[in-house]
N, C-alpha and C. Protein backbone atom coordinates (compact mmCIF):
# COMPACT_ATOMS: atom_id res chain seq x y z
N UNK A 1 -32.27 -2.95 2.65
CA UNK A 1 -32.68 -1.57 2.46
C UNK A 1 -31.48 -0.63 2.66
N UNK A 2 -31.31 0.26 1.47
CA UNK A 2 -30.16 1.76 1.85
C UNK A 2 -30.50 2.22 3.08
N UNK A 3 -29.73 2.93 4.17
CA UNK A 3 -29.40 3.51 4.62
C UNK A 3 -28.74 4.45 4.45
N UNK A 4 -27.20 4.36 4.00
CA UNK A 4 -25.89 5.55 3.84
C UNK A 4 -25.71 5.07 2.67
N UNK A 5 -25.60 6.41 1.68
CA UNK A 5 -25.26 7.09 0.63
C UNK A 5 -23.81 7.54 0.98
N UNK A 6 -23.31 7.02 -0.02
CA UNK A 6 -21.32 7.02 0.03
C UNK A 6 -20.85 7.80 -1.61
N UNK A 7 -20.82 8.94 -1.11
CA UNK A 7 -19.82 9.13 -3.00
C UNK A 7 -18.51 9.26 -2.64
N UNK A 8 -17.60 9.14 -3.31
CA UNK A 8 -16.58 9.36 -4.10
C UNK A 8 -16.89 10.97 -3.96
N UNK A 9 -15.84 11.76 -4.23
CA UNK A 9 -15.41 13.16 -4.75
C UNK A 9 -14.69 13.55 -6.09
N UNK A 10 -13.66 13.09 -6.38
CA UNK A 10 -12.98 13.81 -7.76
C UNK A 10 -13.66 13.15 -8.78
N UNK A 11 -13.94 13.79 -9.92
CA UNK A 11 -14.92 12.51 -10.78
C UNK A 11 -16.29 12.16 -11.00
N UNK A 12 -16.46 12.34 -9.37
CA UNK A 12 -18.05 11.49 -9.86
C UNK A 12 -18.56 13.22 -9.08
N UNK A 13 -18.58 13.99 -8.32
CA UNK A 13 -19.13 15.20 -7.78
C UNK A 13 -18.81 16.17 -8.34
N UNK A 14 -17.35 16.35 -8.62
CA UNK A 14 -16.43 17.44 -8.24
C UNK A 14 -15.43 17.19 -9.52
N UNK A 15 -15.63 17.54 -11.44
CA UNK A 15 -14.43 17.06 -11.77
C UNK A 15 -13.18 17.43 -11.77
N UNK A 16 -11.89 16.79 -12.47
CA UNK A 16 -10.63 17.50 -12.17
C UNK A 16 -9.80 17.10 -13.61
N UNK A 17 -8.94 18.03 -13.24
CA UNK A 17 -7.97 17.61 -14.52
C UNK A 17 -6.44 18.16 -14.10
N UNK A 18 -5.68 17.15 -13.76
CA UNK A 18 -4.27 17.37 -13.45
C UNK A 18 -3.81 17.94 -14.56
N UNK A 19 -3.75 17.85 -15.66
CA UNK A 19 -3.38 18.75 -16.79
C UNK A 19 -2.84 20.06 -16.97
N UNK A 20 -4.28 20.60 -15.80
CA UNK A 20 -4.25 22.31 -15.75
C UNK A 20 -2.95 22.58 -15.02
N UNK A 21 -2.68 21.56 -13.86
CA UNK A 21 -1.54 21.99 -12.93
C UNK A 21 -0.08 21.87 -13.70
N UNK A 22 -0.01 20.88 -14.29
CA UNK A 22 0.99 20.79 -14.79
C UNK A 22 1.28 21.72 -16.12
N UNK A 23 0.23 22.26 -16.82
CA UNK A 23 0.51 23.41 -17.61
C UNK A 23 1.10 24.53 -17.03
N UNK A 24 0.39 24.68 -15.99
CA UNK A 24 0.88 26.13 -15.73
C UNK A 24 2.33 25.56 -14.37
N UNK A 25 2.36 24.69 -14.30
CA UNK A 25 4.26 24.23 -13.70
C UNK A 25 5.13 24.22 -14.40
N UNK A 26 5.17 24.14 -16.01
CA UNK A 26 5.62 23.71 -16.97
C UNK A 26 6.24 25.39 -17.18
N UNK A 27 5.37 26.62 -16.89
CA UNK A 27 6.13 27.67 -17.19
C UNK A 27 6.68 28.50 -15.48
N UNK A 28 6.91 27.65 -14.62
CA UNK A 28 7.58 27.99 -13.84
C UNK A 28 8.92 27.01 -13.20
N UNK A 29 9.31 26.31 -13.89
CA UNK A 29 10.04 25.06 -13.85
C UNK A 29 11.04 24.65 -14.99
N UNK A 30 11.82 23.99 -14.83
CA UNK A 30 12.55 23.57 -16.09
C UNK A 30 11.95 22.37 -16.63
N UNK A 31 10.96 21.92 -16.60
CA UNK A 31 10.55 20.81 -16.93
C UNK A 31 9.37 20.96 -18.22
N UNK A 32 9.25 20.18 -19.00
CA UNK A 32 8.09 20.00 -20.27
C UNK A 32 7.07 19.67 -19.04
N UNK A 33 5.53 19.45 -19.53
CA UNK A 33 4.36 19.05 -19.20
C UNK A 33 4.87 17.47 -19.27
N UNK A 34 5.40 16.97 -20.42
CA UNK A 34 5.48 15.58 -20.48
C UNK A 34 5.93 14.91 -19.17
N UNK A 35 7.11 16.08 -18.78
CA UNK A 35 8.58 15.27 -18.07
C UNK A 35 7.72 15.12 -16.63
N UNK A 36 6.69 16.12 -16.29
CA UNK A 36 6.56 16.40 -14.97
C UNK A 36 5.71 15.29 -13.89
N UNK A 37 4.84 14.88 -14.84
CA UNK A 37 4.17 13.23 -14.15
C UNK A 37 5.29 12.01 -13.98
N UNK A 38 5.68 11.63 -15.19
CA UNK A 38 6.89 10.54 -14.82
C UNK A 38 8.23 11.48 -13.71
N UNK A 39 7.95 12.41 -13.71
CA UNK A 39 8.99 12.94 -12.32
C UNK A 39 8.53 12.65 -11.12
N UNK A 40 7.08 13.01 -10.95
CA UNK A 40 7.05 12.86 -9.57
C UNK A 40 6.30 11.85 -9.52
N UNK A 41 6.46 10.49 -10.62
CA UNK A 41 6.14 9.38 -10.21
C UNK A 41 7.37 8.35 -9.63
N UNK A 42 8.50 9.26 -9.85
CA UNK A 42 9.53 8.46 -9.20
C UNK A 42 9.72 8.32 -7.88
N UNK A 43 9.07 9.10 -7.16
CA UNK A 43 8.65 9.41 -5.56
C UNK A 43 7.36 8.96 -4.99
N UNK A 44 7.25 8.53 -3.78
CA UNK A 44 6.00 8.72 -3.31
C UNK A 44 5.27 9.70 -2.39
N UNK A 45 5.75 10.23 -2.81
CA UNK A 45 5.44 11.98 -2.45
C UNK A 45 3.75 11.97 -2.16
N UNK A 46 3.36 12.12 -3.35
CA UNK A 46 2.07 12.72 -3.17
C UNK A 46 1.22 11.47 -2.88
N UNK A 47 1.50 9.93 -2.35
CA UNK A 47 1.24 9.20 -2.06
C UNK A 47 1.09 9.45 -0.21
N UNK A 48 2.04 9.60 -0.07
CA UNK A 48 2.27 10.11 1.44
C UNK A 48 2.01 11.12 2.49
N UNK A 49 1.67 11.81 0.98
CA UNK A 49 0.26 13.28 1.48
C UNK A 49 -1.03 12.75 1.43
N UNK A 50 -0.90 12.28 0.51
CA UNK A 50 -2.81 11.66 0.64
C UNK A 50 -3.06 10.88 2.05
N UNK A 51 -1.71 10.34 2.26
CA UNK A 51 -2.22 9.32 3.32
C UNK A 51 -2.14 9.87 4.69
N UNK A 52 -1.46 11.50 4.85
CA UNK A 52 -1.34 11.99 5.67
C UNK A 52 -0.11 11.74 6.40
N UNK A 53 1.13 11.51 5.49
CA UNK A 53 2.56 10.40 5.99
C UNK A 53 3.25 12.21 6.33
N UNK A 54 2.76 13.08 5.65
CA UNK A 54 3.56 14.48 5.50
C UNK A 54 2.49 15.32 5.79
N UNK A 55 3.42 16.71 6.44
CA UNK A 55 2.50 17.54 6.94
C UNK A 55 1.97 18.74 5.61
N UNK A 56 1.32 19.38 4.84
CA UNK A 56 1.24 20.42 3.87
C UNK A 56 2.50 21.05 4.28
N UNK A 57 3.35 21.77 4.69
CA UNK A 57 4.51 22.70 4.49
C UNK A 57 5.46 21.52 4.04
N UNK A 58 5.53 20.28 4.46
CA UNK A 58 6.52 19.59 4.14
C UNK A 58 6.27 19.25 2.73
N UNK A 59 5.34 19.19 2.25
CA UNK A 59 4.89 18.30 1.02
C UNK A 59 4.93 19.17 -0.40
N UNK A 60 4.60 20.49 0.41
CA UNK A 60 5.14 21.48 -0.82
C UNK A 60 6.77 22.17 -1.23
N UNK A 61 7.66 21.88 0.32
CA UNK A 61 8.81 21.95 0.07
C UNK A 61 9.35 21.32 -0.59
N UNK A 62 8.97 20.08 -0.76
CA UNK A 62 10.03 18.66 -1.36
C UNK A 62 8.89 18.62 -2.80
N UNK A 63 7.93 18.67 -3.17
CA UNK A 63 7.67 18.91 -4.50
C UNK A 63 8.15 19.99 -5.23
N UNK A 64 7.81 21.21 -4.69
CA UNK A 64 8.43 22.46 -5.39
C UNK A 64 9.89 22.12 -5.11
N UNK A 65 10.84 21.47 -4.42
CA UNK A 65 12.51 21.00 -4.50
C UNK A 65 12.50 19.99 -6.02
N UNK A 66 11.53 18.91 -6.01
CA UNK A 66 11.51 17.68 -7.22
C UNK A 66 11.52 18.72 -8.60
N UNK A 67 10.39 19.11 -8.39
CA UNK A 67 10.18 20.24 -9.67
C UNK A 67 11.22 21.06 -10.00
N UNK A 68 11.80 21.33 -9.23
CA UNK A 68 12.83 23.01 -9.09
C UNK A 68 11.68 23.77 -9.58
N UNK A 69 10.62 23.82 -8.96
CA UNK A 69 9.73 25.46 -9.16
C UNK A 69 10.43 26.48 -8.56
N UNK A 70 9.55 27.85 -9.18
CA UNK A 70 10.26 28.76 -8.45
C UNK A 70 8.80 29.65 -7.85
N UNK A 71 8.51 29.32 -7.28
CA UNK A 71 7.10 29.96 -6.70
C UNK A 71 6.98 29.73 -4.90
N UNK A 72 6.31 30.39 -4.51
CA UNK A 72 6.49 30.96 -2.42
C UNK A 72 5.10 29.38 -2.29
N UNK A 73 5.14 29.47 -1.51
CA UNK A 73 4.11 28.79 -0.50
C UNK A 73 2.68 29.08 -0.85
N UNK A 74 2.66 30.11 -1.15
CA UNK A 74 1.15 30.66 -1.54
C UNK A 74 0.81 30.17 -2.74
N UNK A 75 1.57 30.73 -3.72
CA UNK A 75 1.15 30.39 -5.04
C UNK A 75 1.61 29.23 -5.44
N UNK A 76 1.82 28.03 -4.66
CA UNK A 76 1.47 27.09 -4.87
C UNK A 76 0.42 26.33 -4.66
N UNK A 77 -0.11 26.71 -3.63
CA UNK A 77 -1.26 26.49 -3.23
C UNK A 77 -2.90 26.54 -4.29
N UNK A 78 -1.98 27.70 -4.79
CA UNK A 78 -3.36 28.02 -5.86
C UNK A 78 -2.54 27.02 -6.69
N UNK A 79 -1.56 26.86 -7.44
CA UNK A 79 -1.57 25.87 -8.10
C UNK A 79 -1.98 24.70 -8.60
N UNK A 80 -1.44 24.14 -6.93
CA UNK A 80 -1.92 22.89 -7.01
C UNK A 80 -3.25 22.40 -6.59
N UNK A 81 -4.11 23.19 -6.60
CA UNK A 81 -5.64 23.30 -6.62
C UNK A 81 -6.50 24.10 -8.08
N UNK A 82 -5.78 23.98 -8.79
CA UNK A 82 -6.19 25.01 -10.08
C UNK A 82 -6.82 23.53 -10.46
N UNK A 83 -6.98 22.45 -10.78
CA UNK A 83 -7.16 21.23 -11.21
C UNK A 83 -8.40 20.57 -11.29
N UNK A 84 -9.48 21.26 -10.05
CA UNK A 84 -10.71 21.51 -10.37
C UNK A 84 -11.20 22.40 -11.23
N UNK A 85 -12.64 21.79 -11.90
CA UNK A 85 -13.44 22.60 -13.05
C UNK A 85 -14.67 22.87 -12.51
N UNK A 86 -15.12 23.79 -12.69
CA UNK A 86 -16.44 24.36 -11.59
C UNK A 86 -17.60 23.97 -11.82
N UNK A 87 -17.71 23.35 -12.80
CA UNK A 87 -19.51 22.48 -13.32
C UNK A 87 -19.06 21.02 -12.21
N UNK A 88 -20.21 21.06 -11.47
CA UNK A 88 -19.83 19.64 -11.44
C UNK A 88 -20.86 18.68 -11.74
N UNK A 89 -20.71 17.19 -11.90
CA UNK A 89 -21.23 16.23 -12.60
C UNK A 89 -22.60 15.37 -12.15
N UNK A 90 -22.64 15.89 -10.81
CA UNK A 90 -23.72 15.16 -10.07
C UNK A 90 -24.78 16.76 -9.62
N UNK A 91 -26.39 16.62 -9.98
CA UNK A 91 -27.23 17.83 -9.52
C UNK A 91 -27.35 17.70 -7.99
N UNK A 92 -26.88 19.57 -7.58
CA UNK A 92 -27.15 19.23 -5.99
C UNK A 92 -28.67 19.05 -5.89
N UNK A 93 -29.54 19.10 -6.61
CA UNK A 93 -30.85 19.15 -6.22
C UNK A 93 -30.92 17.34 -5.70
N UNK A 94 -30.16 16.48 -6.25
CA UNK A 94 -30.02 15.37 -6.13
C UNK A 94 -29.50 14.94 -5.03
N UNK A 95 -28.29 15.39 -3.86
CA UNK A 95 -28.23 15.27 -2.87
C UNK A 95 -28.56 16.15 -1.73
N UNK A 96 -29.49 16.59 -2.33
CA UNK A 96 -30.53 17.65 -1.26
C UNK A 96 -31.89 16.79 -0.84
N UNK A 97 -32.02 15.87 -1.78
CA UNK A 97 -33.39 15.28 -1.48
C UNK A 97 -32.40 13.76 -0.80
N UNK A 98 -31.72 13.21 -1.44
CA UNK A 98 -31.17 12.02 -0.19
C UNK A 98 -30.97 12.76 0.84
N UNK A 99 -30.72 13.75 1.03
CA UNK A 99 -30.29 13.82 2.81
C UNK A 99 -31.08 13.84 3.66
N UNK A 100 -32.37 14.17 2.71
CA UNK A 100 -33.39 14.23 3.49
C UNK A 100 -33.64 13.08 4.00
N UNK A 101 -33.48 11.63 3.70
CA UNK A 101 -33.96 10.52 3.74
C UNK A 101 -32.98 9.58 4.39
N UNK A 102 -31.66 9.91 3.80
CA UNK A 102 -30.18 8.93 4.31
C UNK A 102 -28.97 10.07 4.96
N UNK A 103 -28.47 9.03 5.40
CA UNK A 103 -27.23 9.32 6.03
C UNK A 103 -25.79 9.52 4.56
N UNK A 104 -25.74 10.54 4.76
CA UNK A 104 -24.79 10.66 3.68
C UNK A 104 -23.00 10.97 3.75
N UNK A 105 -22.51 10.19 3.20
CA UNK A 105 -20.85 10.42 3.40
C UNK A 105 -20.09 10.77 2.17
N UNK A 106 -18.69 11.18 2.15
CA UNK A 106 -18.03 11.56 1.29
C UNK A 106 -17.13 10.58 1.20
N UNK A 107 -16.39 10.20 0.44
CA UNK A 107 -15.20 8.86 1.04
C UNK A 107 -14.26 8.92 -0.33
N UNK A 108 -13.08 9.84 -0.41
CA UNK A 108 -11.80 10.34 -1.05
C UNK A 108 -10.78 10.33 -0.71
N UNK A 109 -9.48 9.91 -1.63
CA UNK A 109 -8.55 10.13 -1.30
C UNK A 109 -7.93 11.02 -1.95
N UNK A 110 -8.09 12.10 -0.98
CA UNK A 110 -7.48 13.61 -1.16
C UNK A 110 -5.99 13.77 -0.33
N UNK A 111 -6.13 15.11 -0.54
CA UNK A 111 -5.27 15.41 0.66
C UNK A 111 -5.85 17.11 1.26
N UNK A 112 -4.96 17.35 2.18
CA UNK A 112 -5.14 18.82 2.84
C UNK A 112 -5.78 19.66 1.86
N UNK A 113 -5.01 19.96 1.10
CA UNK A 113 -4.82 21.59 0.16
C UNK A 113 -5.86 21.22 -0.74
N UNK A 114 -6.05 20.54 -1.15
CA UNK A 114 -7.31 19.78 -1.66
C UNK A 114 -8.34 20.10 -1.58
N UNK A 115 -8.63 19.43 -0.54
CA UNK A 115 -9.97 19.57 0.11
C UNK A 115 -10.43 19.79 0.72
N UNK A 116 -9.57 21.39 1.28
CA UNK A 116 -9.56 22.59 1.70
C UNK A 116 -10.15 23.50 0.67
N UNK A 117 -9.60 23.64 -0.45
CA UNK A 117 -10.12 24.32 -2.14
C UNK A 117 -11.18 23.99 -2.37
N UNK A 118 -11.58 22.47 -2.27
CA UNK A 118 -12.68 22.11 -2.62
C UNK A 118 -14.61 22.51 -1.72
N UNK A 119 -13.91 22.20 -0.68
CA UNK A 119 -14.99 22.65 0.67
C UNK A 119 -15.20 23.88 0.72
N UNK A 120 -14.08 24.58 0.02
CA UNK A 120 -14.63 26.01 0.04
C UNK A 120 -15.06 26.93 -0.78
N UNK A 121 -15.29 26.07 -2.40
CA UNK A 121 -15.52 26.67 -3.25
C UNK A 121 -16.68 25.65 -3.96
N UNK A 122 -17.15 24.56 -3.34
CA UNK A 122 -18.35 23.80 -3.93
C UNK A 122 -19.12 23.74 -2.58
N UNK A 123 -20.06 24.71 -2.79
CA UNK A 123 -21.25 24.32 -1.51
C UNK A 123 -22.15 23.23 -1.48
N UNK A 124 -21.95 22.06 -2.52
CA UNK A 124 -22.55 21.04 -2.73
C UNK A 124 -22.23 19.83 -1.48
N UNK A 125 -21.11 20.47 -1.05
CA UNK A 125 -20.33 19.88 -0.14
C UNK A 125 -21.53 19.57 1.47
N UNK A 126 -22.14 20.86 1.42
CA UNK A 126 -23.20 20.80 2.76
C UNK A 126 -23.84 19.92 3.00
N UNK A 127 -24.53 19.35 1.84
CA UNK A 127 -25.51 17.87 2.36
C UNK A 127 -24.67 16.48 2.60
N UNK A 128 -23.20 16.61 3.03
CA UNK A 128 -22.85 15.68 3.62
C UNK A 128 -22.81 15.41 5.48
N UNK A 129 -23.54 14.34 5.68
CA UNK A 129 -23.33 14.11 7.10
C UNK A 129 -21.99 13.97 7.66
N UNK A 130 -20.79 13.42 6.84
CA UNK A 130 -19.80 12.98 7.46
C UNK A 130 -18.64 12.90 6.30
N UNK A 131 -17.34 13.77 6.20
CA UNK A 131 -15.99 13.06 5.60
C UNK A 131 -15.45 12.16 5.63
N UNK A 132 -14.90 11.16 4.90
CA UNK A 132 -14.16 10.03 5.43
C UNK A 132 -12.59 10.27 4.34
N UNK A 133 -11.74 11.06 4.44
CA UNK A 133 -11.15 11.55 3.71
C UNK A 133 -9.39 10.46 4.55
N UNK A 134 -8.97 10.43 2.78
CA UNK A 134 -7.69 9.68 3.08
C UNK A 134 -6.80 10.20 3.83
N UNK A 135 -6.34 11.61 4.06
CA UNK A 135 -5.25 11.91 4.65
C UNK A 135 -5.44 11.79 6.22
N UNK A 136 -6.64 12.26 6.12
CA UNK A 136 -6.96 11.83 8.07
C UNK A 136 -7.17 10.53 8.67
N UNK A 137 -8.03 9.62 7.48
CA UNK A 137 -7.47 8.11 8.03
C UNK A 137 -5.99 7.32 8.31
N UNK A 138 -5.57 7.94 7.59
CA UNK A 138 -4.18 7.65 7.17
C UNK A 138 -4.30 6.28 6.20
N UNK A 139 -4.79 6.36 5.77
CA UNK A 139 -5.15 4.88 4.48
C UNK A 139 -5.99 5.42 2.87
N UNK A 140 -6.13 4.98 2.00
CA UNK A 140 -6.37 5.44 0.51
C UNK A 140 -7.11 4.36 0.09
N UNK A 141 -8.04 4.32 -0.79
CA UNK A 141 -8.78 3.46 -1.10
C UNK A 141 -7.88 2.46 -2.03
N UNK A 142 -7.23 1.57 -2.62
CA UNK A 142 -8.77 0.28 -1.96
C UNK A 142 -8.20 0.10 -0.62
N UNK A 143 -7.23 -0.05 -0.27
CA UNK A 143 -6.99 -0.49 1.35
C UNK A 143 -8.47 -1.15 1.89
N UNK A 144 -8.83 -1.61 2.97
CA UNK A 144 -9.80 -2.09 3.30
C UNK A 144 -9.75 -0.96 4.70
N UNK A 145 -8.81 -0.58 5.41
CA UNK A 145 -8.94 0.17 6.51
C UNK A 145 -9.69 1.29 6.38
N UNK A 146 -9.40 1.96 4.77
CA UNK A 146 -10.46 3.42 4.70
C UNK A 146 -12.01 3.12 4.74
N UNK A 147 -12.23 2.07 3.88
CA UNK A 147 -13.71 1.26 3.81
C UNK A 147 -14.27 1.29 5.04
N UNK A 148 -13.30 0.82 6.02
CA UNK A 148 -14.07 0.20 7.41
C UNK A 148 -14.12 1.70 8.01
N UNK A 149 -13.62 2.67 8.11
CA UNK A 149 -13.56 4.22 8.97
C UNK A 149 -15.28 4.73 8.54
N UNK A 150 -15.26 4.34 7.12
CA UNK A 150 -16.21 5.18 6.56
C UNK A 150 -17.73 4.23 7.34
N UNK A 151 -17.68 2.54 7.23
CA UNK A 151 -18.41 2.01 7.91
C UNK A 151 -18.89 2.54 9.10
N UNK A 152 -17.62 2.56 9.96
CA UNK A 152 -17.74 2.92 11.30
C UNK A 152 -18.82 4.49 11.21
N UNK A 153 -18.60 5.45 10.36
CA UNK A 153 -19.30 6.57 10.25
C UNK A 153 -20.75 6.25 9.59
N UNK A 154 -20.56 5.17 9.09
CA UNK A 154 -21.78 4.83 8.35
C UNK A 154 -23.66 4.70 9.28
N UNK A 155 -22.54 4.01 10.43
CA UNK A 155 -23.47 3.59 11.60
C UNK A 155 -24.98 2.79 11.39
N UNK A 156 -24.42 1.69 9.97
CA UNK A 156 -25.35 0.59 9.45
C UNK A 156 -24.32 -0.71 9.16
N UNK A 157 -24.86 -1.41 8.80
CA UNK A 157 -24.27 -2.78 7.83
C UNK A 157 -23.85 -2.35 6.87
N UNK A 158 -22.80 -2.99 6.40
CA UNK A 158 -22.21 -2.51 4.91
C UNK A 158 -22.97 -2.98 3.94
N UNK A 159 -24.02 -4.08 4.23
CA UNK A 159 -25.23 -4.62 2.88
C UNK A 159 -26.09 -2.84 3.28
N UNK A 160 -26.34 -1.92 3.88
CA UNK A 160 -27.38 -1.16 3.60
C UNK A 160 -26.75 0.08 3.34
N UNK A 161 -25.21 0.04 2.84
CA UNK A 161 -24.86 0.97 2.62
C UNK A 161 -24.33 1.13 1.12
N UNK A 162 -24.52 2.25 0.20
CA UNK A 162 -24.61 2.14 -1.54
C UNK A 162 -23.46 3.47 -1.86
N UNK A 163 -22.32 2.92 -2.25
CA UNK A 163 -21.24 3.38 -2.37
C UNK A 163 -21.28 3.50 -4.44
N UNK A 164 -20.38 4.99 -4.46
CA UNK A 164 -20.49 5.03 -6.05
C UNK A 164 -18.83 5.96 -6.59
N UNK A 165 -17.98 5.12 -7.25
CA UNK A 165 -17.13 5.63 -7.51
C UNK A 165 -16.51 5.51 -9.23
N UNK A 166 -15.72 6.27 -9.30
CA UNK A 166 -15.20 6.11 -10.71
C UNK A 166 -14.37 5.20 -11.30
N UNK A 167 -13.27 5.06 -10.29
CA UNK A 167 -12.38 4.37 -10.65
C UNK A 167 -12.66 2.20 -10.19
N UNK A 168 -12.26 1.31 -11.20
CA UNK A 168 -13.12 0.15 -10.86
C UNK A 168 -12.77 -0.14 -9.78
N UNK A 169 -11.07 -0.44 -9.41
CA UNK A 169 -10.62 -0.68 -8.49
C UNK A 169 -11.14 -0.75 -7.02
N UNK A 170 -11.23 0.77 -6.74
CA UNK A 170 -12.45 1.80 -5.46
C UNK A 170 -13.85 1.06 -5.55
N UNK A 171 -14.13 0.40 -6.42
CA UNK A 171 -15.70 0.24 -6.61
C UNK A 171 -15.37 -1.34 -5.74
N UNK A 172 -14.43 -2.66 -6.30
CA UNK A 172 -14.41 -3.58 -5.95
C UNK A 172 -14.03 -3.66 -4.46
N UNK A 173 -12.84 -2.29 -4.21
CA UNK A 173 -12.49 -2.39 -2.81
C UNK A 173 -13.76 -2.73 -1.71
N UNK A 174 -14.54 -1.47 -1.99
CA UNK A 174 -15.55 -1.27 -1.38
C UNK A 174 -16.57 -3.28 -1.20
N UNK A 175 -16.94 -3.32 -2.48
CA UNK A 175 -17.39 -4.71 -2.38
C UNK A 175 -16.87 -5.82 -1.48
N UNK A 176 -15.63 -5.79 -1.55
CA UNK A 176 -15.05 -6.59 -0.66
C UNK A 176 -15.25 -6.35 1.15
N UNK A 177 -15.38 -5.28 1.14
CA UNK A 177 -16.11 -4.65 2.58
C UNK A 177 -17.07 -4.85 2.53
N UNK A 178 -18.15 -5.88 1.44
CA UNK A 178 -19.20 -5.90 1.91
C UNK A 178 -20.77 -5.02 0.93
N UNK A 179 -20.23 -3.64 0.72
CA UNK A 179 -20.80 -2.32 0.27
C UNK A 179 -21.35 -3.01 -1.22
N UNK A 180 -22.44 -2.09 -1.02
CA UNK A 180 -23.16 -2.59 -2.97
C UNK A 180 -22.83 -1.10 -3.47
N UNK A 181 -21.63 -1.55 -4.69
CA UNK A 181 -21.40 -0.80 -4.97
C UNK A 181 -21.18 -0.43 -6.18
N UNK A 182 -21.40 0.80 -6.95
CA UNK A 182 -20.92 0.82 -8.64
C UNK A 182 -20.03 2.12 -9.10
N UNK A 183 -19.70 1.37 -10.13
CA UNK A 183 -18.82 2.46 -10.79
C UNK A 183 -19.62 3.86 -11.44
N UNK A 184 -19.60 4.75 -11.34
CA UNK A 184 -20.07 6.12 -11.57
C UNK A 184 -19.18 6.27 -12.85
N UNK A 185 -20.37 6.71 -13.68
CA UNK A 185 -20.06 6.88 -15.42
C UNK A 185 -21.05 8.42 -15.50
N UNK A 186 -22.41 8.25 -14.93
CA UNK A 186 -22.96 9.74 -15.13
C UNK A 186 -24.15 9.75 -14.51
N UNK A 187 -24.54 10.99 -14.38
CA UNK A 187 -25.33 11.76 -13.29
C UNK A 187 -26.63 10.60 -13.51
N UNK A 188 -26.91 10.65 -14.61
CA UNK A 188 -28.48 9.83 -15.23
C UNK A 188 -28.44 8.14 -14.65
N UNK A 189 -27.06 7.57 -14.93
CA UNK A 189 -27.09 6.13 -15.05
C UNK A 189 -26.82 5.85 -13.55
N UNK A 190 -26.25 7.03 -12.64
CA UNK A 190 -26.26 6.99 -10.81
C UNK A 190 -27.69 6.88 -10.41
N UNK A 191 -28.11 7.46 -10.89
CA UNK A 191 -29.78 7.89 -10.43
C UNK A 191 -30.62 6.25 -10.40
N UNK A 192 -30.45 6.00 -11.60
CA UNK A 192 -30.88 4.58 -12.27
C UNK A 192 -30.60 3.78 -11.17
N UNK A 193 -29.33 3.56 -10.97
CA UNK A 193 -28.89 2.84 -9.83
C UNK A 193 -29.25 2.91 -8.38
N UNK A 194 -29.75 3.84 -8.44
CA UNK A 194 -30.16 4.27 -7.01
C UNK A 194 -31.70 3.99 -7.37
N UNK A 195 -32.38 4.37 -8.01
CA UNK A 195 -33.76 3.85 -8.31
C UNK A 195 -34.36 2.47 -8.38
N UNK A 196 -33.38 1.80 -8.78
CA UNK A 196 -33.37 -0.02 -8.85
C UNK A 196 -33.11 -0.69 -7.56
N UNK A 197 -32.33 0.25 -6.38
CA UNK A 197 -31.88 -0.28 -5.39
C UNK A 197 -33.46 0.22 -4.31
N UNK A 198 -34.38 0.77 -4.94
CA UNK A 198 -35.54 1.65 -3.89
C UNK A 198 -35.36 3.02 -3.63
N UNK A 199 -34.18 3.44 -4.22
CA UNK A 199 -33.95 4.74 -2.85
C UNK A 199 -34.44 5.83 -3.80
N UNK A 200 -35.49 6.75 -3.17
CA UNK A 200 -36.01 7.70 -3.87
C UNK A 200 -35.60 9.07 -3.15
N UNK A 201 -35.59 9.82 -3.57
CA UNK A 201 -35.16 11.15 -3.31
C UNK A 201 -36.68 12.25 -3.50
């Protein structure tokens, strides 16, 4: 039997599109849109923010340094949060009625500035019992260490806990911890899944 309800955030709640950020970096920078992903894939920069390896002032110094942007502290901030789109993909009426029933968690690998933007501009965010967010674990999914934090918050068995993410990888991690879990494609075919497993809302 479910217990804890586990989503994912970028994607399956909340969508995003790195695109937007890098458009509008593209006219404060010497760099094309093309150049700017294979740039700061040569680093593990924003690897090391997610995981909480860097503090936010550090992480925007040495990106806006990679980039050569020319923008303050602030307006980067909005920047690099412009990347969310404000519809999001899952109905809160839908995790208004699980909470009523389960224990509900969030389980992302974000970072600070993130999901700071995000918490404060999607109130969908409220019917969660508990964050399990990468930068404060200090681990990123699949790792098995973020899996087990979120367990530990779970405060069930990982067989009664129903995890749903986008990416396959995140979906198998989770399995391997145990978690019944699926890949999130859309609001209708989540539901399904959750209906087949018992859990009614």
């Amino acid at each position: 039997m479910i217990k804890t309800i586990i989503f994912d955030l970028g994607n399956v709640l909340v969508p995003f599109d790195f695109k937007r950020a890098y458009a509008k970096m593209e006219r404060l920078c010497p760099y094309a849109v093309s150049e700017i992903p294979p740039r700061l894939r040569t680093t593990d920069l924003v690897q090391r923010y997610e995981t909480g390896k860097i503090s936010t002032p550090d992480f925007i110094e040495q990106l806006t340094r990679i980039l050569e942007l020319r923008v303050t502290h602030d307006e980067f901030r909005e920047l690099w949060s412009c990347i969310f789109l404000p519809a999001t993909l899952v109905p809160e009426s839908l995790l208004a009625g699980l909470k009523r029933k389960y224990r509900m968690l969030l389980l992302s690998n974000t970072n600070d500035l993130h999901f700071s933007m995000v918490q404060s501009n999607y109130p969908l965010l409220r019917h969660f019992h508990e964050f399990v967010l990468s930068h404060e674990v200090g681990a990123a999914k699949p790792s098995a260490r973020i899996y087990e934090a979120a367990l530990e918050k779970a405060a069930c068995r990982p067989e009664e806990c129903f995890f749903t993410d986008d990416i396959v990888p995140f979906v198998e991690g989770a399995r391997r911890a145990g978690i019944d879990a699926v890949q999130f494609q859309t609001a209708a075919q989540l539901e399904a899944d959750l209906l087949a497993r018992g859990v009614i809302w």
